[in-house]
C-alpha atoms as a PDB file:
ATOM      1  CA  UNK A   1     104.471 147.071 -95.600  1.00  0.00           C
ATOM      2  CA  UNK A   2     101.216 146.352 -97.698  1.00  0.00           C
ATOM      3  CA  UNK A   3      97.932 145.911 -95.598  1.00  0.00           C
ATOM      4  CA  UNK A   4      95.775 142.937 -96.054  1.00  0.00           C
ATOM      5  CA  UNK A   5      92.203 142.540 -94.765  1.00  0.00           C
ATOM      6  CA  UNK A   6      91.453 141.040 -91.457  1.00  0.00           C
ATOM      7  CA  UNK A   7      88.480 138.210 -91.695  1.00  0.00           C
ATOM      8  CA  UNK A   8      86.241 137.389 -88.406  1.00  0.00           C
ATOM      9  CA  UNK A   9      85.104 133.343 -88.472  1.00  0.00           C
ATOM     10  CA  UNK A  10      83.145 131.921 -85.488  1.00  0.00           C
ATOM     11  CA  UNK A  11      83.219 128.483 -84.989  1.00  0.00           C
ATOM     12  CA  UNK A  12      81.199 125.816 -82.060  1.00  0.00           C
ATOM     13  CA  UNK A  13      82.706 122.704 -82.977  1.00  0.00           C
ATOM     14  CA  UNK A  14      85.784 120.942 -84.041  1.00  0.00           C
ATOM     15  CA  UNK A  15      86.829 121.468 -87.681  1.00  0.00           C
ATOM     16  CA  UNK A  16      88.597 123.762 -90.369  1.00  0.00           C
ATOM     17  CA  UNK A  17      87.889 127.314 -89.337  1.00  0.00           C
ATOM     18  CA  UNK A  18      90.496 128.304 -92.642  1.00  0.00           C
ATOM     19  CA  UNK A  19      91.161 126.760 -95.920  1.00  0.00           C
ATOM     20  CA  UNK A  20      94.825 128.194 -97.238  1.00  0.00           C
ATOM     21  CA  UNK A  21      97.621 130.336 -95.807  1.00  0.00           C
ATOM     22  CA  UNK A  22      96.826 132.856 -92.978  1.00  0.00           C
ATOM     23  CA  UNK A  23      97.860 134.351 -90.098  1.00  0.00           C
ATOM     24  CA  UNK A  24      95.559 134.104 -86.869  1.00  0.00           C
ATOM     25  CA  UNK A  25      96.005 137.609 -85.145  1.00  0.00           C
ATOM     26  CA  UNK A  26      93.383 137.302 -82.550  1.00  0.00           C
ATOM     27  CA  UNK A  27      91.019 134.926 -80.551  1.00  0.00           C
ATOM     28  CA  UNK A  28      87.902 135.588 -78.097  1.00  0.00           C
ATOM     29  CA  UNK A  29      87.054 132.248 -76.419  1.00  0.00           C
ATOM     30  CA  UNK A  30      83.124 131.868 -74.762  1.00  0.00           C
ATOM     31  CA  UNK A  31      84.133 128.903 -72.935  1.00  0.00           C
ATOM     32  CA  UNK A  32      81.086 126.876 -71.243  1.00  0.00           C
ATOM     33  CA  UNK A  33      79.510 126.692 -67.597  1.00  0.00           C
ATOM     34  CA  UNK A  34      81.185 122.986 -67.031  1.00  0.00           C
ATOM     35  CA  UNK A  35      84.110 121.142 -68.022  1.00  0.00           C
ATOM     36  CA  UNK A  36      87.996 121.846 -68.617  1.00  0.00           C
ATOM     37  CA  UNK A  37      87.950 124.463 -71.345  1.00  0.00           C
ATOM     38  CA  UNK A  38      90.421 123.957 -73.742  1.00  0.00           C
ATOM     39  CA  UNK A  39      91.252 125.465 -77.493  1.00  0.00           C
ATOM     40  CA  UNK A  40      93.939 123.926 -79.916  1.00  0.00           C
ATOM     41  CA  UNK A  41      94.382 124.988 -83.188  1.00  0.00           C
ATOM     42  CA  UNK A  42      96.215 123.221 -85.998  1.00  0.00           C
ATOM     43  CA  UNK A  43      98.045 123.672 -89.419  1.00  0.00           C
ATOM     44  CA  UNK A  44      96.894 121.016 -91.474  1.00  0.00           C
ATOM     45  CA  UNK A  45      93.956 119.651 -90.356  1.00  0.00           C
ATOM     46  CA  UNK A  46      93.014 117.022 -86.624  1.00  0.00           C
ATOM     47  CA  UNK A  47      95.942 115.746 -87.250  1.00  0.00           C
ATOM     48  CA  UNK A  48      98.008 118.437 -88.324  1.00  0.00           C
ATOM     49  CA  UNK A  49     100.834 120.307 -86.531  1.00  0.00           C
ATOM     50  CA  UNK A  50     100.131 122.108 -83.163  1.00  0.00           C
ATOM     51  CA  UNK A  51     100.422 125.726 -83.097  1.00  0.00           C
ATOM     52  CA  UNK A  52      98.247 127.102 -80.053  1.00  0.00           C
ATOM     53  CA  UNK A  53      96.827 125.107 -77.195  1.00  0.00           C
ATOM     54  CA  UNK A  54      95.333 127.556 -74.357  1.00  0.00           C
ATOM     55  CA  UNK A  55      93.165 126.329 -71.373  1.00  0.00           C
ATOM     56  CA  UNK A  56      90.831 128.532 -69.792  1.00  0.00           C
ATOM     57  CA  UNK A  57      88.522 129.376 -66.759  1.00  0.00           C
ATOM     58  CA  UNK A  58      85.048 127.827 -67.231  1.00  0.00           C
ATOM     59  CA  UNK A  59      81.824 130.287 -68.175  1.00  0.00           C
ATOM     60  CA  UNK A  60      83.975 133.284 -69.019  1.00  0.00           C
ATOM     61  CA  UNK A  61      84.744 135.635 -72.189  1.00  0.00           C
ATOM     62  CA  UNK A  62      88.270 135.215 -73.204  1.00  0.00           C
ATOM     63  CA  UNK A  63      90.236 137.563 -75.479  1.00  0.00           C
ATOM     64  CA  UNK A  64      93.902 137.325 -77.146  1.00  0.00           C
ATOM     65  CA  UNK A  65      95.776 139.353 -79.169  1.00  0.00           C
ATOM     66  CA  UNK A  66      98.659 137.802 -80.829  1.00  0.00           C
ATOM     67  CA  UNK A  67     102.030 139.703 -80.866  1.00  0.00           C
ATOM     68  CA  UNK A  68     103.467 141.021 -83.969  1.00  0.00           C
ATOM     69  CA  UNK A  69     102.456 139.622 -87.640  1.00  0.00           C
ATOM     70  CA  UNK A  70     100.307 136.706 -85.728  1.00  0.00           C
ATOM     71  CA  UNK A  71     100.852 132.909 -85.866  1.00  0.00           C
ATOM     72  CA  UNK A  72     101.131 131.604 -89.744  1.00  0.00           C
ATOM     73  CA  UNK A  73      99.238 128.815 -90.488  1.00  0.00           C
ATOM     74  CA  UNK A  74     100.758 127.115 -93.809  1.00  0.00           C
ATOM     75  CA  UNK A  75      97.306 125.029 -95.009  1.00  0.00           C
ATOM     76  CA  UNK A  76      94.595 125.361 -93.157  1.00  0.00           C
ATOM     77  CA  UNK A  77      93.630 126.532 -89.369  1.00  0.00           C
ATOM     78  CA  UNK A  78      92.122 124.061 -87.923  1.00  0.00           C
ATOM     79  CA  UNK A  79      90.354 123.424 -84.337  1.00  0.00           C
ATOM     80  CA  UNK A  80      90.219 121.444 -81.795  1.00  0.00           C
ATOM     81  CA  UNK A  81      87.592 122.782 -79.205  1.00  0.00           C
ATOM     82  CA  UNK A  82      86.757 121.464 -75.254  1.00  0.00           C
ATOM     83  CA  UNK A  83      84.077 122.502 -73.479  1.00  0.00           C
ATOM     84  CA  UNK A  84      83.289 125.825 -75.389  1.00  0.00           C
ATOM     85  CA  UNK A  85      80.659 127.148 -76.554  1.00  0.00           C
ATOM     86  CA  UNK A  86      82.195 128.798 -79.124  1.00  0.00           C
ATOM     87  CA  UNK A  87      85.772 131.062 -80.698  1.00  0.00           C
ATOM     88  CA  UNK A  88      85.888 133.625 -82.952  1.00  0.00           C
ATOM     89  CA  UNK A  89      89.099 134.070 -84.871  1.00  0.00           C
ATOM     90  CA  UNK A  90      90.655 136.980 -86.592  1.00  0.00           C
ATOM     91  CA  UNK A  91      93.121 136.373 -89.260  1.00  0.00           C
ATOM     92  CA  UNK A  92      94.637 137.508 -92.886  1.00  0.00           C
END
């Protein structure tokens, strides 16, 4: 199996954390004080396919490791963030 590098991107609001094909392998969620914390990433842009929705405690550090080769994203990664203050993403 060949290796491939794994990238860290940080993102605080909604939008394309990924242009292209890639595999998200792991999330850490700072999720904020207030509010329902929620993350939801897509394949294909805000209105793109669904892959991951998570909700979370408020004011808390959240980390998850996704199982096996990750979750492949097909265009794009994109993100639909609630009351966070921000996610950092690991993929390739």
């Amino acid at each position: 199996m060949a290796m491939s590098d794994v990238i860290a991107v940080t993102r605080t609001t909604d939008g394309t954390f990924v242009s292209g094909r890639t595999r998200v392998k792991q999330l850490v969620v700072h999720t904020s004080a207030a509010g329902s914390p929620q993350v939801v990433l897509k394949d294909g842009g805000a209105s793109g396919t669904e892959k991951l929705n998570l909700t979370y405690t408020t004011g808390d550090i959240h980390s998850l490791n996704i199982p096996e080769n990750g979750i492949l994203f097909e265009t794009d990664v994109y993100l639909d963030l609630t009351a966070c203050d921000g996610v950092t993403i690991f993929h390739g």
